[in-house]
C-alpha atoms as a PDB file:
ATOM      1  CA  UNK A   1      11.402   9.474  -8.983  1.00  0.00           C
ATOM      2  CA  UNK A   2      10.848   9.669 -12.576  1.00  0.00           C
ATOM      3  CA  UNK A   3      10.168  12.541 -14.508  1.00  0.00           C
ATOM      4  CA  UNK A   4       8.059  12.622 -18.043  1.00  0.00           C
ATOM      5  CA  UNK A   5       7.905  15.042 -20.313  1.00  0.00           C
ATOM      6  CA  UNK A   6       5.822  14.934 -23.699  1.00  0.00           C
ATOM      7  CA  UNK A   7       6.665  17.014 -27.077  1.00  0.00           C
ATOM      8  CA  UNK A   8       5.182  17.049 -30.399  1.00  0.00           C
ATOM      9  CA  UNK A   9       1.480  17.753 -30.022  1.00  0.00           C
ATOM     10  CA  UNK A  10      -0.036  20.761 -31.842  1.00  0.00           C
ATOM     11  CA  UNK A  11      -2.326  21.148 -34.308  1.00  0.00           C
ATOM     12  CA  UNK A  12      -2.913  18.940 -37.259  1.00  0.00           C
ATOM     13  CA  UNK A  13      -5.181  18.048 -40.235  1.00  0.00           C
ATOM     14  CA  UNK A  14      -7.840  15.717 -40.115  1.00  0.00           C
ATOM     15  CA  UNK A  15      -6.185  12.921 -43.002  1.00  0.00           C
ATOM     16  CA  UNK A  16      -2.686  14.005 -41.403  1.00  0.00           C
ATOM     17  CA  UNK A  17      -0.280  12.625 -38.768  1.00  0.00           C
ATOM     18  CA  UNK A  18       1.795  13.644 -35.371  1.00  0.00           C
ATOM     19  CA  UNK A  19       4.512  12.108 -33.735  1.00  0.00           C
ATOM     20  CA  UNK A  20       4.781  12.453 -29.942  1.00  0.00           C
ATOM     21  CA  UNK A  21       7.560  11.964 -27.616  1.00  0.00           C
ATOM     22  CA  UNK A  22       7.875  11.255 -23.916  1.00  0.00           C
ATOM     23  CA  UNK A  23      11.170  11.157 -21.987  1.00  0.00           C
ATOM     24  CA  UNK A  24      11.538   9.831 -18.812  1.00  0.00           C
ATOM     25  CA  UNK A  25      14.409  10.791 -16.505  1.00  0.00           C
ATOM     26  CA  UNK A  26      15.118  10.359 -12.930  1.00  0.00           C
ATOM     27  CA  UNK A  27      16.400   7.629 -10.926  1.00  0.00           C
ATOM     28  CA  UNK A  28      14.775   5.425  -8.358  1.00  0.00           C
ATOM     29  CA  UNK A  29      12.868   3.628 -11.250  1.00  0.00           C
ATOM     30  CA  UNK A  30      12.568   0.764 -13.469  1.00  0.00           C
ATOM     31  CA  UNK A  31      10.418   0.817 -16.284  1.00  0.00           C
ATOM     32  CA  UNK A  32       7.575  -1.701 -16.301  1.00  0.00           C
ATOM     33  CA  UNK A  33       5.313  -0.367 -19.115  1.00  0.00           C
ATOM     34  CA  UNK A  34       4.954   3.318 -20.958  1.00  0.00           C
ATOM     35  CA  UNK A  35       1.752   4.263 -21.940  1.00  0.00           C
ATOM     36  CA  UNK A  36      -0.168   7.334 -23.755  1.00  0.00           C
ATOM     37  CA  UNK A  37      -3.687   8.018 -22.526  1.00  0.00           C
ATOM     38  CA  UNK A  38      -5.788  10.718 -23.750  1.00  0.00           C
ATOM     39  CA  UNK A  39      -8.098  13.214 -22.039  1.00  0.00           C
ATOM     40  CA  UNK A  40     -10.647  15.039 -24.132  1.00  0.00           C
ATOM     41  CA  UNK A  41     -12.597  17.789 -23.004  1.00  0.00           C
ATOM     42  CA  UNK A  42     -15.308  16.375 -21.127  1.00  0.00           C
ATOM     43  CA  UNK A  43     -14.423  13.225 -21.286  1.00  0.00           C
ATOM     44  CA  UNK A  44     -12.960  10.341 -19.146  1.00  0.00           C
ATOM     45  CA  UNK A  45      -9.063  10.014 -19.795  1.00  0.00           C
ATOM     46  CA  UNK A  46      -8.845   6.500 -22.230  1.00  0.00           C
ATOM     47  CA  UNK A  47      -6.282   4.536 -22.886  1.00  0.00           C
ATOM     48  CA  UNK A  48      -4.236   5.293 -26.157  1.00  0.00           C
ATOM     49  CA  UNK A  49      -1.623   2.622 -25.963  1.00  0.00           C
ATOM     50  CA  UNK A  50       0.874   0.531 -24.176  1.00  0.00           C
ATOM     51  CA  UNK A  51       4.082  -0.625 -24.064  1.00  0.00           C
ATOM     52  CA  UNK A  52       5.549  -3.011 -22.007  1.00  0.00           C
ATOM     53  CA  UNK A  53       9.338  -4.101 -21.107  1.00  0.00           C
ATOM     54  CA  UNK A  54       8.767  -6.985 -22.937  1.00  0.00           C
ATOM     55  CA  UNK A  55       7.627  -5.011 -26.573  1.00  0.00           C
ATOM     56  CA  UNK A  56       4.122  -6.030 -26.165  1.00  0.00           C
ATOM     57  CA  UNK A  57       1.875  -3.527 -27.339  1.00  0.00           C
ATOM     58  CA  UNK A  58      -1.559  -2.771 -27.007  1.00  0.00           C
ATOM     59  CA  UNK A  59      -3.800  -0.251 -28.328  1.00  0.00           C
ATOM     60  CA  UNK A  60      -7.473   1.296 -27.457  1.00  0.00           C
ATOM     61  CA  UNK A  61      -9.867   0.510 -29.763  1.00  0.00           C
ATOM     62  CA  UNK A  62     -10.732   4.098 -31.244  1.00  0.00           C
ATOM     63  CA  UNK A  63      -6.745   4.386 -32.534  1.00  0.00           C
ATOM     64  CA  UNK A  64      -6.266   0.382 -33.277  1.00  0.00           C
ATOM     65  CA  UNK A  65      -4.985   0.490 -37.036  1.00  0.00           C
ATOM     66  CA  UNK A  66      -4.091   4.313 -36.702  1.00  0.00           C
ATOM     67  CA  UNK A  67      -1.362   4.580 -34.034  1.00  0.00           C
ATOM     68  CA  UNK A  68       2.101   2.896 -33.292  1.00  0.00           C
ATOM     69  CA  UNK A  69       3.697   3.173 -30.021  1.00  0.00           C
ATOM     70  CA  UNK A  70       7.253   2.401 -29.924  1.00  0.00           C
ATOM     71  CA  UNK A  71      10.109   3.050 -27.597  1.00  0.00           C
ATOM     72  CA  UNK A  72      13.722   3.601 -27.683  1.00  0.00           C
ATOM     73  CA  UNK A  73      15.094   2.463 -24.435  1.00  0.00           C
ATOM     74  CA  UNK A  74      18.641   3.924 -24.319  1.00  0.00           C
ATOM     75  CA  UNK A  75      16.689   6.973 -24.083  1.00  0.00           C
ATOM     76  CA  UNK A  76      14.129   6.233 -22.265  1.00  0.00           C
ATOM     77  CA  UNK A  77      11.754   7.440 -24.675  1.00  0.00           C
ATOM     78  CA  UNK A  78       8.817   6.406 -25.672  1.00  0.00           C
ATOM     79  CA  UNK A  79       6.799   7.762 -29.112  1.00  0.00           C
ATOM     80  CA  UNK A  80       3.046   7.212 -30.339  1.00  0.00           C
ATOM     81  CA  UNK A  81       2.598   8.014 -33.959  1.00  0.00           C
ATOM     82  CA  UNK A  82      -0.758   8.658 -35.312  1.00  0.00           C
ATOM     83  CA  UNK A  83      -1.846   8.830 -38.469  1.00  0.00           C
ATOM     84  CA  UNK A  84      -5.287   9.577 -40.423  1.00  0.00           C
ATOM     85  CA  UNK A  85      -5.813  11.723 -37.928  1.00  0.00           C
ATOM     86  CA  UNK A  86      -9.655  11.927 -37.387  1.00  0.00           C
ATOM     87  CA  UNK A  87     -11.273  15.643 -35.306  1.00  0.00           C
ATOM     88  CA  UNK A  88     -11.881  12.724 -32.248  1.00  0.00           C
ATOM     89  CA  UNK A  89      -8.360  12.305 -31.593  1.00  0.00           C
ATOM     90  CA  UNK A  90      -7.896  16.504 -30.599  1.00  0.00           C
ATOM     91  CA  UNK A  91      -7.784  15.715 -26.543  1.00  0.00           C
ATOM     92  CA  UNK A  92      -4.761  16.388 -24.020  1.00  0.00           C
ATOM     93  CA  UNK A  93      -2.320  13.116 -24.097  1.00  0.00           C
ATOM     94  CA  UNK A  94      -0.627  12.299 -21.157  1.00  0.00           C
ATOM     95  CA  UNK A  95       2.430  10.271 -21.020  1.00  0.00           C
ATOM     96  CA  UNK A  96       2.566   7.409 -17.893  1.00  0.00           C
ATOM     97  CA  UNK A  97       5.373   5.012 -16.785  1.00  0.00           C
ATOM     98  CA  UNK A  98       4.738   1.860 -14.656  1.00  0.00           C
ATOM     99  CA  UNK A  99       7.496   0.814 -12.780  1.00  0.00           C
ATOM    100  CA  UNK A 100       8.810  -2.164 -11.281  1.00  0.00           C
ATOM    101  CA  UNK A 101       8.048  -1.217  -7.814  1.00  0.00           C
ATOM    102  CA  UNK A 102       4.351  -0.192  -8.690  1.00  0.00           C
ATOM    103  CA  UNK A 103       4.643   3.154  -8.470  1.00  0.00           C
ATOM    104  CA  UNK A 104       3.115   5.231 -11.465  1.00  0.00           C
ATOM    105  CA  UNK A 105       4.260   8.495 -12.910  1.00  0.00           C
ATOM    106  CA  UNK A 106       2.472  11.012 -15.372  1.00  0.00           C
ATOM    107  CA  UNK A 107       3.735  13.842 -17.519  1.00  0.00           C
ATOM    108  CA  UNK A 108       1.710  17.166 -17.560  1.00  0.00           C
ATOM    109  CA  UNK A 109       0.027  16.307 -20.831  1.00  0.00           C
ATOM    110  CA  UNK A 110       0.720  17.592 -24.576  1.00  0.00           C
ATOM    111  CA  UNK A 111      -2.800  18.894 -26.375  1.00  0.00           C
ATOM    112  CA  UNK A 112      -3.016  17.693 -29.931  1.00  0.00           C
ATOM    113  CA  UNK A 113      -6.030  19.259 -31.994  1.00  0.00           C
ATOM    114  CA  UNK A 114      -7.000  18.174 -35.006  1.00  0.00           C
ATOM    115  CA  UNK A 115      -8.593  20.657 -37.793  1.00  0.00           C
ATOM    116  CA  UNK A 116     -11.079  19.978 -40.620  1.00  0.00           C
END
């Protein structure tokens, strides 16, 4: 079982930037991919970005140019930073790990809202 938990949303400035974090601990896993999606309020949860085992990243096309996901993976951590933030981005991002044996996990979410 792996466990996620996100840090570093909160509000910020429309122009500005945040940093997120999400650790995963546990045992019984081996990381595949870690991913941020994004839920906003009445809206479907999107993709934010990816990252596999490999490095490869991918990003949704409403952050492409704005965000960088990147990982450290002594720590298991994985961290999305977003910049020119833009009053679109305020939504509750969720960390998710893929693992090797196809089961996924979720953290309980970090809100981020952005201000004029």
């Amino acid at each position: 079982q792996a466990q996620l938990v996100e840090s570093g949303g909160g509000l910020g400035q429309a122009g500005g930037s945040l940093r997120l974090s999400c650790a995963a601990s546990g045992s019984g896993f081996s990381i595949a991919h870690m991913a941020w999606y994004r839920q906003a309020s009445g809206k479907q949860r999107e993709l934010v970005a990816t990252i596999t085992s490999s490095g490869r990243k991918d990003y949704g096309a409403s952050v492409e140019g704005r965000a960088t996901i990147s990982r450290d993976m002594g720590k298991n951590t994985v961290y999305l930073q977003m910049n020119n933030l833009k009053l679109e981005d305020s939504a509750l991002y969720y960390c998710n790990l893929g693992s090797y044996n196809g089961r996924e996990y979720w953290g309980k979410g970090t809100l981020v809202t952005v201000s004029p």
